[in-house]
PDB file of N, CA and C in Angstrom:
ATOM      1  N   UNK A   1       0.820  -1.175   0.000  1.00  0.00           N
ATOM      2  CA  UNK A   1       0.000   0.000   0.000  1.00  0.00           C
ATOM      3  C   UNK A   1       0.876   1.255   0.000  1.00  0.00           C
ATOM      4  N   UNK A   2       2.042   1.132   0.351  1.00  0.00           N
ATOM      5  CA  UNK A   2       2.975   1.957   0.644  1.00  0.00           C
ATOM      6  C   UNK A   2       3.441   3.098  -0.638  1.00  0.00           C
ATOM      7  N   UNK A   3       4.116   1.711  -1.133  1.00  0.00           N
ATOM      8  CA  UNK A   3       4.276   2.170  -3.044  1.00  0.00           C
ATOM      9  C   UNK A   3       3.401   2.379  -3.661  1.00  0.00           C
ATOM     10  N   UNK A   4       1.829   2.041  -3.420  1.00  0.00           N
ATOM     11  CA  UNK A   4       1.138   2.886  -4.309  1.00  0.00           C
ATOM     12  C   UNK A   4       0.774   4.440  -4.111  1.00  0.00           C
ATOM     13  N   UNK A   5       0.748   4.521  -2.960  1.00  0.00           N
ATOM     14  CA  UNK A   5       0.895   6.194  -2.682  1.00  0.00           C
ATOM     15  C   UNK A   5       2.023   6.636  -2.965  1.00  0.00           C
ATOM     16  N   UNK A   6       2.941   5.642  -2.878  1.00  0.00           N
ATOM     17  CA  UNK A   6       4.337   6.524  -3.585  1.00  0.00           C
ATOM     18  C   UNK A   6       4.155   6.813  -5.101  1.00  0.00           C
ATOM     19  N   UNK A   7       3.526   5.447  -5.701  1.00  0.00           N
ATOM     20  CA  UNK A   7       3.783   5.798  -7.227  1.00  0.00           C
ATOM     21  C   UNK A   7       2.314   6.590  -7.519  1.00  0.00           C
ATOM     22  N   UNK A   8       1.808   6.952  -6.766  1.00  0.00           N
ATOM     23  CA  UNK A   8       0.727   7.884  -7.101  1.00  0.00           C
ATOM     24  C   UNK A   8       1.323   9.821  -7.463  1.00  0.00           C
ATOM     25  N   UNK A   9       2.051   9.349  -6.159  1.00  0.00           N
ATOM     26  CA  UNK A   9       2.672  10.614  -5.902  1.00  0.00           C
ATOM     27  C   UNK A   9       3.518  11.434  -7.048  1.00  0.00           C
ATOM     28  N   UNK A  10       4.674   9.347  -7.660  1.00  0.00           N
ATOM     29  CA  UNK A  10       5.566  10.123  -8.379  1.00  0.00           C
ATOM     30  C   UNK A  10       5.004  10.365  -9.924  1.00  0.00           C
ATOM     31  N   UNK A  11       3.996   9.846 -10.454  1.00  0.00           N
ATOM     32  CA  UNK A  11       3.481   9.698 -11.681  1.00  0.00           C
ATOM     33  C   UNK A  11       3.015  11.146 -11.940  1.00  0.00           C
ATOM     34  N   UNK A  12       2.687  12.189 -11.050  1.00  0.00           N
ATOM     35  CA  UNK A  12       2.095  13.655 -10.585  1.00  0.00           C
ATOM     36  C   UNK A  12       3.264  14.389 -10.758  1.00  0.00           C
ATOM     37  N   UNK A  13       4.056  14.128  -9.599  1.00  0.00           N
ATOM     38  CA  UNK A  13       5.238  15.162  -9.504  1.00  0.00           C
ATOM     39  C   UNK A  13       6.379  13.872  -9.030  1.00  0.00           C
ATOM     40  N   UNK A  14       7.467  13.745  -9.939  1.00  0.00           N
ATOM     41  CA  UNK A  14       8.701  12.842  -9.642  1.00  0.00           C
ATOM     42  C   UNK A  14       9.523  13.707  -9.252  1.00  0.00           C
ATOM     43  N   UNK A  15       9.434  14.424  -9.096  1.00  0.00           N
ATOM     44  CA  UNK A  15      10.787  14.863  -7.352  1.00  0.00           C
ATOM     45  C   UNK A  15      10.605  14.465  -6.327  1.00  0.00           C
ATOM     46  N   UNK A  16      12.007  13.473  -6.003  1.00  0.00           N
ATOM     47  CA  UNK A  16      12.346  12.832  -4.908  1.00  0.00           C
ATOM     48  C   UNK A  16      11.031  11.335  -4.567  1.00  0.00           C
ATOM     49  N   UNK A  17      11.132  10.804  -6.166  1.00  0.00           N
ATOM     50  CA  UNK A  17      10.482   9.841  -6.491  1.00  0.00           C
ATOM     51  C   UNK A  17      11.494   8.488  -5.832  1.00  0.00           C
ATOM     52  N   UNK A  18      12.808   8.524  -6.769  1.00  0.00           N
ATOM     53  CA  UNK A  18      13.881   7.489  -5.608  1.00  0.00           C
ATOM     54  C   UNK A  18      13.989   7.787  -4.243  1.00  0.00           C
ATOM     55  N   UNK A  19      14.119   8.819  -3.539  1.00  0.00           N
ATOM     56  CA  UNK A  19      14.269   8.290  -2.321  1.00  0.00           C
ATOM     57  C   UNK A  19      12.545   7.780  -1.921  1.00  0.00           C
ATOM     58  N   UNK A  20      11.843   8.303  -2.075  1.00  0.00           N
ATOM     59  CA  UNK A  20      10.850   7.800  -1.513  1.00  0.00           C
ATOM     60  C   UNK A  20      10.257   5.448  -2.128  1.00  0.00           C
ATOM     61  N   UNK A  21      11.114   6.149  -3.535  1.00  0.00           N
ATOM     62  CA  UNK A  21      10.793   4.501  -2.983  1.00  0.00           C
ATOM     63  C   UNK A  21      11.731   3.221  -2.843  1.00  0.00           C
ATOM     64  N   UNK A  22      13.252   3.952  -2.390  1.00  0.00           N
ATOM     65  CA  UNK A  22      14.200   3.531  -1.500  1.00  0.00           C
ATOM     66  C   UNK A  22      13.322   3.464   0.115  1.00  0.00           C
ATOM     67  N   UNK A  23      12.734   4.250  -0.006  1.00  0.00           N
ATOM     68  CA  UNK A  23      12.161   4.505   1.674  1.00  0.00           C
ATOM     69  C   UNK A  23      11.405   3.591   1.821  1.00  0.00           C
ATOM     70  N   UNK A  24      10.638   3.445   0.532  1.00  0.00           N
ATOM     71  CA  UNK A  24       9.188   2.404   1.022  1.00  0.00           C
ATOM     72  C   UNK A  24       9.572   1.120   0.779  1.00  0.00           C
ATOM     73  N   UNK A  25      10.534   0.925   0.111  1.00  0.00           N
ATOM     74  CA  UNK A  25      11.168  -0.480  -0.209  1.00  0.00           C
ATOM     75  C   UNK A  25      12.025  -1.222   1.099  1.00  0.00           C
ATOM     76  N   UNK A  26      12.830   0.189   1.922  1.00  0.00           N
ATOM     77  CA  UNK A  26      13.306  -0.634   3.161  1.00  0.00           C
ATOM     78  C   UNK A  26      12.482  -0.663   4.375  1.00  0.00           C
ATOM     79  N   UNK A  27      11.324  -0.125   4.086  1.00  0.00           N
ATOM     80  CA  UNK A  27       9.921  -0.511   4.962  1.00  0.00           C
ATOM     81  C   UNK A  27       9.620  -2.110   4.618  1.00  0.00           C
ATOM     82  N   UNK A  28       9.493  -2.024   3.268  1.00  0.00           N
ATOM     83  CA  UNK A  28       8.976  -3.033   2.846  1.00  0.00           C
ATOM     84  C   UNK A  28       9.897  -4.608   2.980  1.00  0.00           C
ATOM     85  N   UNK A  29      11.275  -4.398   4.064  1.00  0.00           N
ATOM     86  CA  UNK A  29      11.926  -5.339   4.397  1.00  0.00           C
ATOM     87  C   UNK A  29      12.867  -6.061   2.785  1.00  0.00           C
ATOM     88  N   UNK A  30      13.128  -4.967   1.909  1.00  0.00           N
ATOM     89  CA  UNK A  30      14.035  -5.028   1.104  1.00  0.00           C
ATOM     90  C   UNK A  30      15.391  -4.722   1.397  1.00  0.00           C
ATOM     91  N   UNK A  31      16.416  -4.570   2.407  1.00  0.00           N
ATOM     92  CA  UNK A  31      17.694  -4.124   3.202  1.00  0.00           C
ATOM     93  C   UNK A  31      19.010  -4.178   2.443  1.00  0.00           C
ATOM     94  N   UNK A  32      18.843  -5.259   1.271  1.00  0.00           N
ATOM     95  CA  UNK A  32      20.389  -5.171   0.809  1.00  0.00           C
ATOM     96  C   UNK A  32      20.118  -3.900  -0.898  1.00  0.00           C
ATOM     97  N   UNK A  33      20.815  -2.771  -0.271  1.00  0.00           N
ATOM     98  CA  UNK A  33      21.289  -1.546  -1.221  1.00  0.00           C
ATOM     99  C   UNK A  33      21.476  -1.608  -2.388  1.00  0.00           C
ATOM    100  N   UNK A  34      21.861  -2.786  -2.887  1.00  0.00           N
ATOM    101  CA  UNK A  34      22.040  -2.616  -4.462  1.00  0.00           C
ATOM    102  C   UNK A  34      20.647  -3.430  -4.723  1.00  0.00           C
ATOM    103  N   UNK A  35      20.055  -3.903  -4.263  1.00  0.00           N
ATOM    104  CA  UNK A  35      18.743  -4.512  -4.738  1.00  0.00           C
ATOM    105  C   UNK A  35      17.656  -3.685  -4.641  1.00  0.00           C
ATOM    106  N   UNK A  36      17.781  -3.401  -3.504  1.00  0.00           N
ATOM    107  CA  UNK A  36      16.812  -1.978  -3.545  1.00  0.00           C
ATOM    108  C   UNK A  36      17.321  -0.828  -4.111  1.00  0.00           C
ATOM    109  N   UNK A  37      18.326  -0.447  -4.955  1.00  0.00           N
ATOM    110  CA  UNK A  37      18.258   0.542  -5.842  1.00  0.00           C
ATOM    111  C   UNK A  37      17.558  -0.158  -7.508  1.00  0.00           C
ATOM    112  N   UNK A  38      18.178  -1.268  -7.559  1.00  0.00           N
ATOM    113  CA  UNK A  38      17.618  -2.006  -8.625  1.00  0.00           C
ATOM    114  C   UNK A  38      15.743  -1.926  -8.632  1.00  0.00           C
ATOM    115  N   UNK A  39      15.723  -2.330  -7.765  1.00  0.00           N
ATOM    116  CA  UNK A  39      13.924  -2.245  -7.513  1.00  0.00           C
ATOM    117  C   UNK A  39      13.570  -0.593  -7.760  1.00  0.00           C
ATOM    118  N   UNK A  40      14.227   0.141  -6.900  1.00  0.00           N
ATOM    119  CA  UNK A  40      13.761   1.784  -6.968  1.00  0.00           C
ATOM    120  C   UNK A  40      13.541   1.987  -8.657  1.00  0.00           C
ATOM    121  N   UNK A  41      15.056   1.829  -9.533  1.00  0.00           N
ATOM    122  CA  UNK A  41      15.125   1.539 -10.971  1.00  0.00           C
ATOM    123  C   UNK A  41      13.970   1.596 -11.585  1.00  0.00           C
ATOM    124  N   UNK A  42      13.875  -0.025 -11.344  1.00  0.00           N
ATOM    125  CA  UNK A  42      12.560  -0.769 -12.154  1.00  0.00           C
ATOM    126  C   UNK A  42      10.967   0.127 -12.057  1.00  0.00           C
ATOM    127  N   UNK A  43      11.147   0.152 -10.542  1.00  0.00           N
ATOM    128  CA  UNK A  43       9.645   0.685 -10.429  1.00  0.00           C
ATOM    129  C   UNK A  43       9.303   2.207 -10.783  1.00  0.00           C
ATOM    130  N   UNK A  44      10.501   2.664 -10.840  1.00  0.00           N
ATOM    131  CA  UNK A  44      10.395   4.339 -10.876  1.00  0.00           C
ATOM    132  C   UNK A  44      10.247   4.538 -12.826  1.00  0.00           C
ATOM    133  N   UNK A  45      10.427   3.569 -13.389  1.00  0.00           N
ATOM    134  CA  UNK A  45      10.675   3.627 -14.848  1.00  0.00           C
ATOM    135  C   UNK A  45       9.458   3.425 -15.175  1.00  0.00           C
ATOM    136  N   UNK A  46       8.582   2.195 -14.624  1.00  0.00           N
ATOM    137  CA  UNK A  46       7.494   1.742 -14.704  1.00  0.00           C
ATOM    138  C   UNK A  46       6.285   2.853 -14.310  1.00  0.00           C
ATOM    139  N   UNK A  47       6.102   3.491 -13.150  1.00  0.00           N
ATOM    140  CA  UNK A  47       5.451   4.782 -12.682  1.00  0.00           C
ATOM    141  C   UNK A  47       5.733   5.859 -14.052  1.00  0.00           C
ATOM    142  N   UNK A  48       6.966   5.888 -14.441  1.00  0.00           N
ATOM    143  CA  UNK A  48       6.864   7.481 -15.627  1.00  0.00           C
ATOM    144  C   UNK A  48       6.127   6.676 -17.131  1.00  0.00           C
ATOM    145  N   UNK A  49       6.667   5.464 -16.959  1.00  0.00           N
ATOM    146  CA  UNK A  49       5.442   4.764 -18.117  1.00  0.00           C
ATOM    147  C   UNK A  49       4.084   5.420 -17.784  1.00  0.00           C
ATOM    148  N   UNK A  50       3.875   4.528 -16.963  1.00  0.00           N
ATOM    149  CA  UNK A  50       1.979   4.638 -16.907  1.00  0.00           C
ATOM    150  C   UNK A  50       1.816   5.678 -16.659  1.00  0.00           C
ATOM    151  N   UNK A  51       2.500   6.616 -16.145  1.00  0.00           N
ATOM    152  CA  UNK A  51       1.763   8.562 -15.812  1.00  0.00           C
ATOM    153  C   UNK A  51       2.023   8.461 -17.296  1.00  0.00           C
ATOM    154  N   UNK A  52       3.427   8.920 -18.231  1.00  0.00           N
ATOM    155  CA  UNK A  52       3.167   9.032 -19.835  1.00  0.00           C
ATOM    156  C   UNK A  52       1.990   8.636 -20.556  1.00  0.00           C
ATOM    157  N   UNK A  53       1.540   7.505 -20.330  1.00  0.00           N
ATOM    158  CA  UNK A  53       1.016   7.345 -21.348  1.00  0.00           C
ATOM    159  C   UNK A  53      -0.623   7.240 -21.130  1.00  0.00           C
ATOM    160  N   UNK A  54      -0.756   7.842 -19.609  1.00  0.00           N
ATOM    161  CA  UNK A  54      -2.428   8.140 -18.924  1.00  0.00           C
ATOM    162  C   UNK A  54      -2.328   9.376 -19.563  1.00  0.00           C
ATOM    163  N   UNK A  55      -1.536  10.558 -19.057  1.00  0.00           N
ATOM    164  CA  UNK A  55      -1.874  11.569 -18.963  1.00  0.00           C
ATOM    165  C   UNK A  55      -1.567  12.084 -20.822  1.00  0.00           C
ATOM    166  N   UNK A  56      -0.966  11.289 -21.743  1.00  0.00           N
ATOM    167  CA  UNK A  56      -1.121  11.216 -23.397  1.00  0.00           C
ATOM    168  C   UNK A  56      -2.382  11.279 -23.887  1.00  0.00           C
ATOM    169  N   UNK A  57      -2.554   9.812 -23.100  1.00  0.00           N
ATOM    170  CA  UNK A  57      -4.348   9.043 -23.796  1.00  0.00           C
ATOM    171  C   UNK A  57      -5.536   9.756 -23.572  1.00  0.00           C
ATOM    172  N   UNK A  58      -5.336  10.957 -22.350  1.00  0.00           N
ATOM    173  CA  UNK A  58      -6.250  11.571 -21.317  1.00  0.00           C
ATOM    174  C   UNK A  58      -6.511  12.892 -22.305  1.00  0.00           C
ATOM    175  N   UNK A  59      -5.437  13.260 -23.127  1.00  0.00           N
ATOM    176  CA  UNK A  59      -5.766  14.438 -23.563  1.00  0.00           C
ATOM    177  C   UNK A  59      -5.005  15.545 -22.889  1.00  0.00           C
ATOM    178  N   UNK A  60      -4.325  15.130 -22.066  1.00  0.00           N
ATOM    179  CA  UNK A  60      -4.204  16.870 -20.877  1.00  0.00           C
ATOM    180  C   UNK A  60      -2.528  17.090 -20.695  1.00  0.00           C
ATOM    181  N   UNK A  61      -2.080  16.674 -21.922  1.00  0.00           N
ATOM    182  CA  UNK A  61      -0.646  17.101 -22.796  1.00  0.00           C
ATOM    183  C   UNK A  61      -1.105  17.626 -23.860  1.00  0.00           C
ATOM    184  N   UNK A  62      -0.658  18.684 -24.619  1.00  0.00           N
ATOM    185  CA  UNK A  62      -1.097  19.735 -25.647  1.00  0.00           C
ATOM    186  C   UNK A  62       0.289  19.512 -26.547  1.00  0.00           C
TER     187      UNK A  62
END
């Protein structure tokens, strides 16, 4: 539930999108650093996907 308010957050406004989901990831009992940057990676790439291509399909990019 954590990361989805995060990736709610960052899909809106991505500043300070990695730390927050470095943050929610070592909540989430992810602890070894290079895995959880790998995860931050993945998921933070995945969040600017789906905001791109909502806020494309939505109309409310000119």
């Amino acid at each position: 539930m954590v990361e989805f308010f995060i990736a709610l957050y960052g899909g809106f406004f991505g500043a300070g999108l990695g730390i927050m989901l470095m943050g929610g990831l070592f909540m989430l009992w992810v602890h070894d650093i290079q895995t959880n940057n790998a995860l931050k990676n993945l998921l933070g790439a995945i969040v600017t996907a789906v905001s791109v291509l909502v806020l494309s399909l939505s109309g409310l990019v000119s």
